[in-house]
Protein backbone atom coordinates (compact mmCIF):
# COMPACT_ATOMS: atom_id res chain seq x y z
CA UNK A 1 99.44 106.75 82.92
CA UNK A 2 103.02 108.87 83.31
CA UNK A 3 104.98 107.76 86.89
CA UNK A 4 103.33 104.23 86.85
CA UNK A 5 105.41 101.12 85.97
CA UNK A 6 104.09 99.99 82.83
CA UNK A 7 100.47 101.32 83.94
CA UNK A 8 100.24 99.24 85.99
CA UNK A 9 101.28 100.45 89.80
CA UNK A 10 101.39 103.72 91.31
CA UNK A 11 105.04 104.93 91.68
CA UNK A 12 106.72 107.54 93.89
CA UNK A 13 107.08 109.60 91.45
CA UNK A 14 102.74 109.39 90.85
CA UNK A 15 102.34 110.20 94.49
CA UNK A 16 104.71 113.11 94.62
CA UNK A 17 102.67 114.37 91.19
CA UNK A 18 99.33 113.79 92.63
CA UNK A 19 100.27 115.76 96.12
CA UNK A 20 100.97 119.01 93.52
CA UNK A 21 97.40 119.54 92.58
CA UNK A 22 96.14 122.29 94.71
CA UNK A 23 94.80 121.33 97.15
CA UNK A 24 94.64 124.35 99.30
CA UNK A 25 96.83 122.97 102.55
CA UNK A 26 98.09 125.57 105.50
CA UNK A 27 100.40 125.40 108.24
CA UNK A 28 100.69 128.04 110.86
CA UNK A 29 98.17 130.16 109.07
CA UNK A 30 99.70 130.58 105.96
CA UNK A 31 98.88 128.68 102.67
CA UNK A 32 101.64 125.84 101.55
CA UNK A 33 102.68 126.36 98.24
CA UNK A 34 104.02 122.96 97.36
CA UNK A 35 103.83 120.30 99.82
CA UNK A 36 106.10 117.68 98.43
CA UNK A 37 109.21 120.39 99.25
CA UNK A 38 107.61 122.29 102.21
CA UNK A 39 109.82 121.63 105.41
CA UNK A 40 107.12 120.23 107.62
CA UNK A 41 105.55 117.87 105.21
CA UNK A 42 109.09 116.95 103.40
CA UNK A 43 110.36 114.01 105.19
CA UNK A 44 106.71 111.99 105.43
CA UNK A 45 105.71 113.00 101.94
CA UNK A 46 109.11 111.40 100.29
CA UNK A 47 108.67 108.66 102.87
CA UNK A 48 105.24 107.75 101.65
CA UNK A 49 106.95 107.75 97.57
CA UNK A 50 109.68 105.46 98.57
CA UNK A 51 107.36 102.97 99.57
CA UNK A 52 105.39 103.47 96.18
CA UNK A 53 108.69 103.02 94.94
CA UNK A 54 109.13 99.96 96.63
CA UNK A 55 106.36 98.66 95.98
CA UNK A 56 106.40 99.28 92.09
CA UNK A 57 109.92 96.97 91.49
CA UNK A 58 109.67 94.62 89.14
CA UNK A 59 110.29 91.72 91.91
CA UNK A 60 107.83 93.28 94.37
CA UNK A 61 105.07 93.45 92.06
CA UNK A 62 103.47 91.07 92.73
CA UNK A 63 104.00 90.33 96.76
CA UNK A 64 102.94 94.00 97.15
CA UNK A 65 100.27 94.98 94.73
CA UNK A 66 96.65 92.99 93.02
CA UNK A 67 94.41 93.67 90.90
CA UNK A 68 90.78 94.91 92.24
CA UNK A 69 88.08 92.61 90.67
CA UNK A 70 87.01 94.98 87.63
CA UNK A 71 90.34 97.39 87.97
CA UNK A 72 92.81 97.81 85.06
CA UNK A 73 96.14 99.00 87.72
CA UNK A 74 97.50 97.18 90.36
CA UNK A 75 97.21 98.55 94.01
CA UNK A 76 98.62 97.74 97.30
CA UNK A 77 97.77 94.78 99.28
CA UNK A 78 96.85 96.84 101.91
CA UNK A 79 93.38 97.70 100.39
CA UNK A 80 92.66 93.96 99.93
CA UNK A 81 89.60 92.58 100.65
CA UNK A 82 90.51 89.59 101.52
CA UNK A 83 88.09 86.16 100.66
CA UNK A 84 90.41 83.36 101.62
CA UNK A 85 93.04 82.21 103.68
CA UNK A 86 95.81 82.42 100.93
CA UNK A 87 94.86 86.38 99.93
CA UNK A 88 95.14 87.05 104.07
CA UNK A 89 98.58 85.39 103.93
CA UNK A 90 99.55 87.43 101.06
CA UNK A 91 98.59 90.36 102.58
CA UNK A 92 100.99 89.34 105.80
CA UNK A 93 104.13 88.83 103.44
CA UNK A 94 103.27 91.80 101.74
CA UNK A 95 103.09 94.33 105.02
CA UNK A 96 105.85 92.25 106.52
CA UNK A 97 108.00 93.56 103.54
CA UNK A 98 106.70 96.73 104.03
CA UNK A 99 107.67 97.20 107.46
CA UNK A 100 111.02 95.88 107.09
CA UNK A 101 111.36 98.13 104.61
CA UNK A 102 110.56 100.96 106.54
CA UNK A 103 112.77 100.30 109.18
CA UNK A 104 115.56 100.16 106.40
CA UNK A 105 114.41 103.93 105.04
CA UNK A 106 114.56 104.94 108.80
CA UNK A 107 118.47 103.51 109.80
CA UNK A 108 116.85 101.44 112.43
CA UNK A 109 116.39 97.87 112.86
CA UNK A 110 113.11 97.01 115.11
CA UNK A 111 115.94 95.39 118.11
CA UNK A 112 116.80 99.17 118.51
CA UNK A 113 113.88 100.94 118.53
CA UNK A 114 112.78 102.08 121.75
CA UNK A 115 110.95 100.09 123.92
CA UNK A 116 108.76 100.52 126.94
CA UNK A 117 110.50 100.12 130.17
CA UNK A 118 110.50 96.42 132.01
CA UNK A 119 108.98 95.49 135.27
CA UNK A 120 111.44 95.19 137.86
């Protein structure tokens, strides 16, 4: 299990290694060689590793990813069943952290993003 912390959660690395298996992917008619460095996919394919990335620290572990009943790797909470209360607030935390970490990769806190216009 190369790219995974340990083996036991996915890293950016993993994704960016799993996007290279050729798959046959086009754009404007002609075939994409390599995704993870193609200019149209670039930005959102990197995006989607540093949140692997994130999520595969050693002190995110654990408010990110679980363990699927019979799985050996940890995954994110985002594919969580959930059975009780406490696993749905874990799951909050967990894409709470996400997003804020998202607005970090993009420069922008959520005050400044735009917003829809006000009734006057």
């Amino acid at each position: 299990m190369g790219n995974t912390v340990g083996g036991i959660c996915k890293t950016g690395a993993a994704h960016l290694e799993a996007l290279r298996d050729g798959l046959a992917v086009y754009i404007d008619g002609e075939r994409v060689a390599d995704v993870t460095v193609h200019p149209a996919f670039l930005n959102a394919v990197h995006s989607a590793a540093a949140l692997y990335d994130f999520q595969s620290r050693p002190e995110n572990i654990e408010l990110m990813t679980f363990v699927p009943a019979g799985g050996k790797r940890r995954i994110n909470r985002c594919w969580q069943m959930l059975h009780d209360y406490e696993e749905l607030v874990q799951r909050r935390k967990a894409l709470v952290a996400w997003a804020e970490h998202r607005a970090a990769l993009s420069g922008a806190c959520p005050i400044t993003w735009p917003r829809a216009p006000s009734a006057k």
